[in-house]
N, C-alpha and C. Protein backbone atom coordinates (compact mmCIF):
# COMPACT_ATOMS: atom_id res chain seq x y z
N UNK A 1 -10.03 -63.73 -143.50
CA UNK A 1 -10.42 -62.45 -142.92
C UNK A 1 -10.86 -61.53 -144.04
N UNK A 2 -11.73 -60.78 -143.77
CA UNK A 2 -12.68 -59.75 -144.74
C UNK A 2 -11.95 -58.69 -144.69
N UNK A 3 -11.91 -58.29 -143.01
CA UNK A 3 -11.89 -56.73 -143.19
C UNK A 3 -10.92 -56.75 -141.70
N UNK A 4 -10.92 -55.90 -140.91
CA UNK A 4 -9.97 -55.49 -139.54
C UNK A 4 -10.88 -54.19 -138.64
N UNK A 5 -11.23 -54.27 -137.90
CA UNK A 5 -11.77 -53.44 -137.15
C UNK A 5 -10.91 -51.98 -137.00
N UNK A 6 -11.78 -51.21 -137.91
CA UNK A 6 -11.47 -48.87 -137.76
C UNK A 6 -11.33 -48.98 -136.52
N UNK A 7 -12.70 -48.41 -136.27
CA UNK A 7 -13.01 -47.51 -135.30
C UNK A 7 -14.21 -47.70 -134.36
N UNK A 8 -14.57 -47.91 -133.62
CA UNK A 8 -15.96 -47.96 -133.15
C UNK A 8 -16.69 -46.81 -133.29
N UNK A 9 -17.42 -46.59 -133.78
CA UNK A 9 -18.10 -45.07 -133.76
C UNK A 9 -19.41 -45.06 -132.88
N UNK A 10 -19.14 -43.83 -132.03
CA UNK A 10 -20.60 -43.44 -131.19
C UNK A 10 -21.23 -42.40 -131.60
N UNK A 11 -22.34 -42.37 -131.93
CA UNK A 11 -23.45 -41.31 -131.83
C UNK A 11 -23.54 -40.84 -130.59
N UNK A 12 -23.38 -38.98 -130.72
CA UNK A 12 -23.63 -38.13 -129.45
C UNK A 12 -23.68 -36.57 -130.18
N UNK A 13 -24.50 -35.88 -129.16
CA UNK A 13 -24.14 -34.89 -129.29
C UNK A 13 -23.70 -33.49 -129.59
N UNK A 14 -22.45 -33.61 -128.81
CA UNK A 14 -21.56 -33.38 -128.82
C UNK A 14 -20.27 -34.07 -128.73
N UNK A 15 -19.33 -34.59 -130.01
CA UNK A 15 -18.31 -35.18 -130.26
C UNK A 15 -17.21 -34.73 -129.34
N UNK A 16 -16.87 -33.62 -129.43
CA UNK A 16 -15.35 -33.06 -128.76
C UNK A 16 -15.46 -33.67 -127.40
N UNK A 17 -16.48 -32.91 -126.54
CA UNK A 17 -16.85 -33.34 -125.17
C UNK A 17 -16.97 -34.57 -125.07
N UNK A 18 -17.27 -35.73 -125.48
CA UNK A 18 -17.44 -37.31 -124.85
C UNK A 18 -16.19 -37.98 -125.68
N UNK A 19 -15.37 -37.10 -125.76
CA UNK A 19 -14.58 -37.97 -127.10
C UNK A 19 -13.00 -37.47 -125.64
N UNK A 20 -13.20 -36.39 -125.08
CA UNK A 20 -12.43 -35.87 -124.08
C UNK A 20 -12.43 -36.79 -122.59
N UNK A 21 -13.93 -36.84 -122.70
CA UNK A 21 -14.19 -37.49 -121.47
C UNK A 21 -13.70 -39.07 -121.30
N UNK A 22 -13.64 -39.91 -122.82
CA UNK A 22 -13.26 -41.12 -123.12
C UNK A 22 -11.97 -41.11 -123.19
N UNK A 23 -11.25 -39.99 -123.35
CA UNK A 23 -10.05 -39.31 -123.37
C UNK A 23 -9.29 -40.35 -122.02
N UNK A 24 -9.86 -39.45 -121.06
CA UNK A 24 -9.46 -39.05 -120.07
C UNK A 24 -9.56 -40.55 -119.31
N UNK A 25 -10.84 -41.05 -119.62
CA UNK A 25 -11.25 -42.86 -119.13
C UNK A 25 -10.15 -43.74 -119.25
N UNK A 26 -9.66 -43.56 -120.69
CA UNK A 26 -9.02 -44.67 -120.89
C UNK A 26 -7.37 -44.49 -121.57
N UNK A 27 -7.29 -42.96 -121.16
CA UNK A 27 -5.87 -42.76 -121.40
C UNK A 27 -5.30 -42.41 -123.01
N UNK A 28 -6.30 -42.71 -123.76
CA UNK A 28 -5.99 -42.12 -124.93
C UNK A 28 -5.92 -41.31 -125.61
N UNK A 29 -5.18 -40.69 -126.12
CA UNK A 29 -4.96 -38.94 -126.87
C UNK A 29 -6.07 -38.63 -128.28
N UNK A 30 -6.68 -37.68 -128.24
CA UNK A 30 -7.52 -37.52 -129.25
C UNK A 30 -6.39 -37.06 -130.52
N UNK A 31 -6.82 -38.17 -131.85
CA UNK A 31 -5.95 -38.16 -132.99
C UNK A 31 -6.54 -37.65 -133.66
N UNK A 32 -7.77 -37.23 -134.00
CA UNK A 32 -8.17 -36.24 -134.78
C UNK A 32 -9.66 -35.64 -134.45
N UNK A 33 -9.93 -34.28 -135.02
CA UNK A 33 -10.78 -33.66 -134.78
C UNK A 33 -11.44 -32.96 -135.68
N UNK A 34 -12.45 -32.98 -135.90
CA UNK A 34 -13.46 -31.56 -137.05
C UNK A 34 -14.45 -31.42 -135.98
N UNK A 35 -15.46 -30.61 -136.66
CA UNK A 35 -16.70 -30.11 -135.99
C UNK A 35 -17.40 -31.54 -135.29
N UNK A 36 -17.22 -32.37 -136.76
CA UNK A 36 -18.53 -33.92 -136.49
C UNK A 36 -17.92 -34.51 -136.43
N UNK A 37 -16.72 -34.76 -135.87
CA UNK A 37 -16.39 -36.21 -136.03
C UNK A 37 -14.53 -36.22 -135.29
N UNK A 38 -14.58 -37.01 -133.93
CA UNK A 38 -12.94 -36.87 -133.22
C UNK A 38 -13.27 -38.27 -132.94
N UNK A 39 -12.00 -38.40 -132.77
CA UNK A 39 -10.89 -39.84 -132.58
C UNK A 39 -10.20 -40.01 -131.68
N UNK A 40 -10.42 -40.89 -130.58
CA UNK A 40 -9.16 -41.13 -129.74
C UNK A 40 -8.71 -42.26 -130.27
N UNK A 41 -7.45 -42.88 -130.07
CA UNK A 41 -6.87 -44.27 -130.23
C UNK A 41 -5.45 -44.00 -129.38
N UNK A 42 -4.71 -45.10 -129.64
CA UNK A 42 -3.34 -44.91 -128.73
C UNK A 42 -2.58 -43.98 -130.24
N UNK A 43 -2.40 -43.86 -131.52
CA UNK A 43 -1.67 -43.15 -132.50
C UNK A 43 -2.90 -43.15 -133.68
N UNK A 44 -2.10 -41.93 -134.06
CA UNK A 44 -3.19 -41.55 -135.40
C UNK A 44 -2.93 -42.46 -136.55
N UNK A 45 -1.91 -43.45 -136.08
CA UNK A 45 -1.68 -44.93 -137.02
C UNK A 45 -2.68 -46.13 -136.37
N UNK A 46 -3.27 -45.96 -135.45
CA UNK A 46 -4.62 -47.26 -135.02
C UNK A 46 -5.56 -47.17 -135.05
N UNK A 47 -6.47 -48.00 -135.07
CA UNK A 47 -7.93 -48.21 -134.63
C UNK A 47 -8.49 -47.73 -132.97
N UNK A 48 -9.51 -46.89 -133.18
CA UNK A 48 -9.90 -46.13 -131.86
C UNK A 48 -11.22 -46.13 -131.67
N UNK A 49 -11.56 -45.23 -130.89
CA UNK A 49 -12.94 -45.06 -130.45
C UNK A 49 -13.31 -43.38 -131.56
N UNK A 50 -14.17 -43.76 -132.68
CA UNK A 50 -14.61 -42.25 -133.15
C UNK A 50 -15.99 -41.75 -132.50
N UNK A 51 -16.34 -40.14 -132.63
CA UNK A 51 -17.37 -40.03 -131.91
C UNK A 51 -17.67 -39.07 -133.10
N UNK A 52 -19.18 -39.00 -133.56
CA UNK A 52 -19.83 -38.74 -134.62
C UNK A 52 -21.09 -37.93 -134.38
N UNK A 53 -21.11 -36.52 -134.71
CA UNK A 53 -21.92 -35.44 -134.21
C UNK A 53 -23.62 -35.79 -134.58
N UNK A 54 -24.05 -36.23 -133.46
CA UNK A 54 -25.75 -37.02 -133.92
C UNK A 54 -26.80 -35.68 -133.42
N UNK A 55 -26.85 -34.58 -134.23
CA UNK A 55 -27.59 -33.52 -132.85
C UNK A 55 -29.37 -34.30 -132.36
N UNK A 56 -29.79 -34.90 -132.94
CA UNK A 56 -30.92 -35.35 -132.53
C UNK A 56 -30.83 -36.79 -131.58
N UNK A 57 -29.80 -37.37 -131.21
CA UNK A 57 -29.35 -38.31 -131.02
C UNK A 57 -30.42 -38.01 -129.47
N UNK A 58 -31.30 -39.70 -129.40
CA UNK A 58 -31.36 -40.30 -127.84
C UNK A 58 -31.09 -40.96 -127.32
N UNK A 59 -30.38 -40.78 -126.06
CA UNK A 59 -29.81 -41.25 -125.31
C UNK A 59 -30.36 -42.63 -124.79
N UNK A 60 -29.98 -44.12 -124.85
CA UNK A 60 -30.54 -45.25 -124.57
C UNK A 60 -31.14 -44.58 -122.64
N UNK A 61 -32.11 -46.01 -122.45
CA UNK A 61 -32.05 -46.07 -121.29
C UNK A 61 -32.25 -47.19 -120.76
N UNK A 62 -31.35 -47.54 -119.95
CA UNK A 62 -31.10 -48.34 -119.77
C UNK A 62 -31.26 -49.01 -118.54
N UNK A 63 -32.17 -49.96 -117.77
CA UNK A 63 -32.10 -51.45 -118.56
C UNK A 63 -33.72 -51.44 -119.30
N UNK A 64 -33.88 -50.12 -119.56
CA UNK A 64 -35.19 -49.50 -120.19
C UNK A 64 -35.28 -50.67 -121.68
N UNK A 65 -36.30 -51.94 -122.30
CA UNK A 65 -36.06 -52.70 -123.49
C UNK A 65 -36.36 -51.67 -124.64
N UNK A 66 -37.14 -50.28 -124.34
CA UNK A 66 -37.82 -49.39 -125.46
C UNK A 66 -36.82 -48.51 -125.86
N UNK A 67 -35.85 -48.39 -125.35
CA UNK A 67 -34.82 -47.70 -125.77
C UNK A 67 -33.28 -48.17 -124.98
N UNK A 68 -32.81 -49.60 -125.83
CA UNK A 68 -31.83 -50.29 -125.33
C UNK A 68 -30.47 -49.60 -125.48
N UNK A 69 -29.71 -49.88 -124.87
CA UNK A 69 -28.40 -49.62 -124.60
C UNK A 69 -27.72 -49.24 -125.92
N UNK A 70 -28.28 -49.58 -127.06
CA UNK A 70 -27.56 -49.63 -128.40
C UNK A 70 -26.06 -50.16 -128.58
N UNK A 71 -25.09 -50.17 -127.55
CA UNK A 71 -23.88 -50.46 -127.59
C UNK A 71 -23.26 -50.21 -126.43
N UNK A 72 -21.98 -51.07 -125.23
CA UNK A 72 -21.69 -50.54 -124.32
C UNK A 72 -20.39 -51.01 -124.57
N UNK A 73 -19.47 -50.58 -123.84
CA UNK A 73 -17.95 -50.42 -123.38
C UNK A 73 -17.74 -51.32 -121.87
N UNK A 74 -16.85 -51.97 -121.93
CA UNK A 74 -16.41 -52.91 -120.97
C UNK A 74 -15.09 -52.22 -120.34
N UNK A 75 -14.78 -51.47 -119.71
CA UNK A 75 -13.50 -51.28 -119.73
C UNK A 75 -13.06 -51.59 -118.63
N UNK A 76 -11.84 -52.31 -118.44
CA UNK A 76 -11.51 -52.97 -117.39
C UNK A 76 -10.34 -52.37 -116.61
N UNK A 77 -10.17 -52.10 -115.10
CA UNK A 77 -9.48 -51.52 -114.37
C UNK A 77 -8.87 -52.33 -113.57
N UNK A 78 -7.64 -52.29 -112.50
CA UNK A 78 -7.09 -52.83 -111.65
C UNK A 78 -7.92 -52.66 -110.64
N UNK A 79 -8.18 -51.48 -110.01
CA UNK A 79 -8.98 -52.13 -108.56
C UNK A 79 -10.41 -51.05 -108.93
N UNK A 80 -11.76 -51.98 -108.66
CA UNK A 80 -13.05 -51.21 -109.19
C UNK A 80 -13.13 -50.20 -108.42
N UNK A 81 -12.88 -50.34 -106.84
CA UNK A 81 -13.27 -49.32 -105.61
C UNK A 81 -12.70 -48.12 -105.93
N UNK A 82 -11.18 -48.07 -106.17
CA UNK A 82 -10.86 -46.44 -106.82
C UNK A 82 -10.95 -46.11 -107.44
N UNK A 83 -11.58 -47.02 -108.82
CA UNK A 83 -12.10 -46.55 -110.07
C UNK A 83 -13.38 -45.67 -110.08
N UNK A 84 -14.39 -46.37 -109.52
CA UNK A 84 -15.30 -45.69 -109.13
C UNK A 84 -15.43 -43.84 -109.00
N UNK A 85 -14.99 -43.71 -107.92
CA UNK A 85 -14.74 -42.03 -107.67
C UNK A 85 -14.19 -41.14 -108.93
N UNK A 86 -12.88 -41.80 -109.87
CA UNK A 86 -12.51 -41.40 -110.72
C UNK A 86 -13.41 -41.17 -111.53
N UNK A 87 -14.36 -42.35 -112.21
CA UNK A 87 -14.87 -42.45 -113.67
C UNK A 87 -16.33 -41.29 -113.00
N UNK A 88 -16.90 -41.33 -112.07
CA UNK A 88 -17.86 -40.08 -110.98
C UNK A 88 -17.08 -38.87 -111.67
N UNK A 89 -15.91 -38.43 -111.00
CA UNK A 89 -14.90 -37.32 -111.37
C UNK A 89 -15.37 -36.35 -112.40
N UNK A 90 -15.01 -38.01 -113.17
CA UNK A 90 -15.04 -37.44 -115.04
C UNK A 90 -16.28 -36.89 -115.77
N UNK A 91 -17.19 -37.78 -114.75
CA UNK A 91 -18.69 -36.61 -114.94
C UNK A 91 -19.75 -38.05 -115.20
N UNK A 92 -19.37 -39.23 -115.07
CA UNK A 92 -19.93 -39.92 -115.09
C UNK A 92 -21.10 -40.18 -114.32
N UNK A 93 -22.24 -40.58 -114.37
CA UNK A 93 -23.79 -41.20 -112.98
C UNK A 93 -23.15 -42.43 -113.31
N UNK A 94 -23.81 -43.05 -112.30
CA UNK A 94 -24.04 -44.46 -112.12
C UNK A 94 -25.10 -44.59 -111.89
N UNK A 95 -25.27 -46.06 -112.54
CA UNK A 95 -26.39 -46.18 -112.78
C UNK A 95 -26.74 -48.02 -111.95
N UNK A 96 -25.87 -48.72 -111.55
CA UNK A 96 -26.04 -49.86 -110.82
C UNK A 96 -24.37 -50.07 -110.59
N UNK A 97 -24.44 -51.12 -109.83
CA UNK A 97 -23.12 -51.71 -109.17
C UNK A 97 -22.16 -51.72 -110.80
N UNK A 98 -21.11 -50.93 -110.73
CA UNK A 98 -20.55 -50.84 -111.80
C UNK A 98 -20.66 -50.86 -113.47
N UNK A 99 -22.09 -50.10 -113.28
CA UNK A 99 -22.66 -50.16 -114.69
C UNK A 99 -22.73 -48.39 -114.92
N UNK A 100 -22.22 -47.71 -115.59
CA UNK A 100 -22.32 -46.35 -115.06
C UNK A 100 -22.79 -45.50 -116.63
N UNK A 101 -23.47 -44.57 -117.08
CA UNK A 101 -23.73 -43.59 -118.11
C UNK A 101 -22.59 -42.43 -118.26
N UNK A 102 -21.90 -42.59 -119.72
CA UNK A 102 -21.03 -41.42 -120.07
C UNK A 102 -21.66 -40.20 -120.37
N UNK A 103 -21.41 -38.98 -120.19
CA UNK A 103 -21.63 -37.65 -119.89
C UNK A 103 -22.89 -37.97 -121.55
N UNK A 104 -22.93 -38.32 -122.37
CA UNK A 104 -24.00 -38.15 -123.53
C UNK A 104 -25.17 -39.56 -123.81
N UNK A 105 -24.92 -40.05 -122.38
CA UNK A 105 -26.08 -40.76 -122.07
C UNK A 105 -25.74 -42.56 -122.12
N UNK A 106 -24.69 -42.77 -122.45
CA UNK A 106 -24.38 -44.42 -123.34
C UNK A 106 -23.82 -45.32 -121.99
N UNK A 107 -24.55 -45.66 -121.49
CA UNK A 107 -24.06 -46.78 -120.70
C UNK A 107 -22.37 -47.85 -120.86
N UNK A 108 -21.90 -47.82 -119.69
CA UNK A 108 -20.45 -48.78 -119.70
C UNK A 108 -20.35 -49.38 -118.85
N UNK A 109 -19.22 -50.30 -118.58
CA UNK A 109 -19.12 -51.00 -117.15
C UNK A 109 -17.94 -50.63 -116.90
N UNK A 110 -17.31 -51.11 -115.80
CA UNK A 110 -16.32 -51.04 -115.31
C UNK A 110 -16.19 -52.75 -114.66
N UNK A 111 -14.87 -52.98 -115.09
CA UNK A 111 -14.71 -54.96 -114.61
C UNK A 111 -13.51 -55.17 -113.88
N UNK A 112 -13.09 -55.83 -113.55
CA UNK A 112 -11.99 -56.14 -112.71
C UNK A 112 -11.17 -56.44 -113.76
N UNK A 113 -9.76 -56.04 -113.94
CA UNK A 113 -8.96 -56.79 -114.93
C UNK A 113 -8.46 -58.01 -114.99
N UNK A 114 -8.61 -58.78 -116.31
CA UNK A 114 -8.59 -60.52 -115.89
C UNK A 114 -7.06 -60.66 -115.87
N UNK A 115 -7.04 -61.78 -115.35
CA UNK A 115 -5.52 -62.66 -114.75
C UNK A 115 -4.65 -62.45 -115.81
N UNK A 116 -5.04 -62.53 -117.21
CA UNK A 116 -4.07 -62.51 -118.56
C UNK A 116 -3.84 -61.17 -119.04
N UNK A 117 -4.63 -60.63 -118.22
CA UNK A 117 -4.15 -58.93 -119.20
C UNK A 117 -3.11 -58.37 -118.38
N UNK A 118 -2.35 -57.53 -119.01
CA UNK A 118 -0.91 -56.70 -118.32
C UNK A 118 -1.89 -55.76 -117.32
N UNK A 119 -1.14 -55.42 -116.10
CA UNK A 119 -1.76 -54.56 -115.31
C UNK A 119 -2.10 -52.56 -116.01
N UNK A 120 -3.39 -51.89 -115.84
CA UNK A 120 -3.74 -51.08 -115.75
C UNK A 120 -2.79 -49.78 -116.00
N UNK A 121 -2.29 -50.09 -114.63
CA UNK A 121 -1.40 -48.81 -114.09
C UNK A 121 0.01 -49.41 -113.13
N UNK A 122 0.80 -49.85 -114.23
CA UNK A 122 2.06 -50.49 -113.60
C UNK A 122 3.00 -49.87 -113.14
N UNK A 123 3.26 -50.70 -111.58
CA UNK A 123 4.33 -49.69 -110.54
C UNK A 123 4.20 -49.50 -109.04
């Protein structure tokens, strides 16, 4: 092994705002913050999602090939049907059968959670 996976970093924006909204997606607490540059992860001891102040930044479009997706998020839920309305909620479009755009333009999915992963939201 070389190295261990930081952070994923996204170009947007506005950092605070899609870094809140990813917040809120996937349950994780924002571990750090400046003007350009916030962090969610589960502790300010892991590897997370960073979001990195791009002000000229364009937004992919997607399934547009002239301006591809650049990078997407899989994130997987217990049941898609009530997910749906939620990840809408959060300020999300959709954009096809569970393929949906975060509030700064970046395309994600939403998947069914597989047989081996611990449940979502246990209880």
């Amino acid at each position: 092994m070389i190295g261990r996976l930081h952070h994923v970093v996204i170009d947007c924006p506005d950092p605070a705002a899609l870094a809140r909204f990813y917040s809120e997606l996937l349950g994780l607490p924002l571990t750090y913050e400046s003007d350009d540059w916030v962090v969610i992860a589960p502790s300010d001891t892991n590897s997370g999602l960073a979001f990195q102040l791009a002000p000229d930044h364009q937004p992919p479009q997607w399934p547009d090939r002239e301006r591809p997706q650049q990078f997407h998020l899989d994130v997987m839920v217990d049941d898609i049907d009530a997910a749906e309305p939620l990840v809408l909620a959060l300020g999300a479009k959709r954009l096809s059968e569970h393929v949906f755009e975060d509030p700064a333009g970046h395309p994600f999915c939403i998947i069914s959670r597989p047989s081996w992963a611990a449940p979502i939201n246990p209880g």
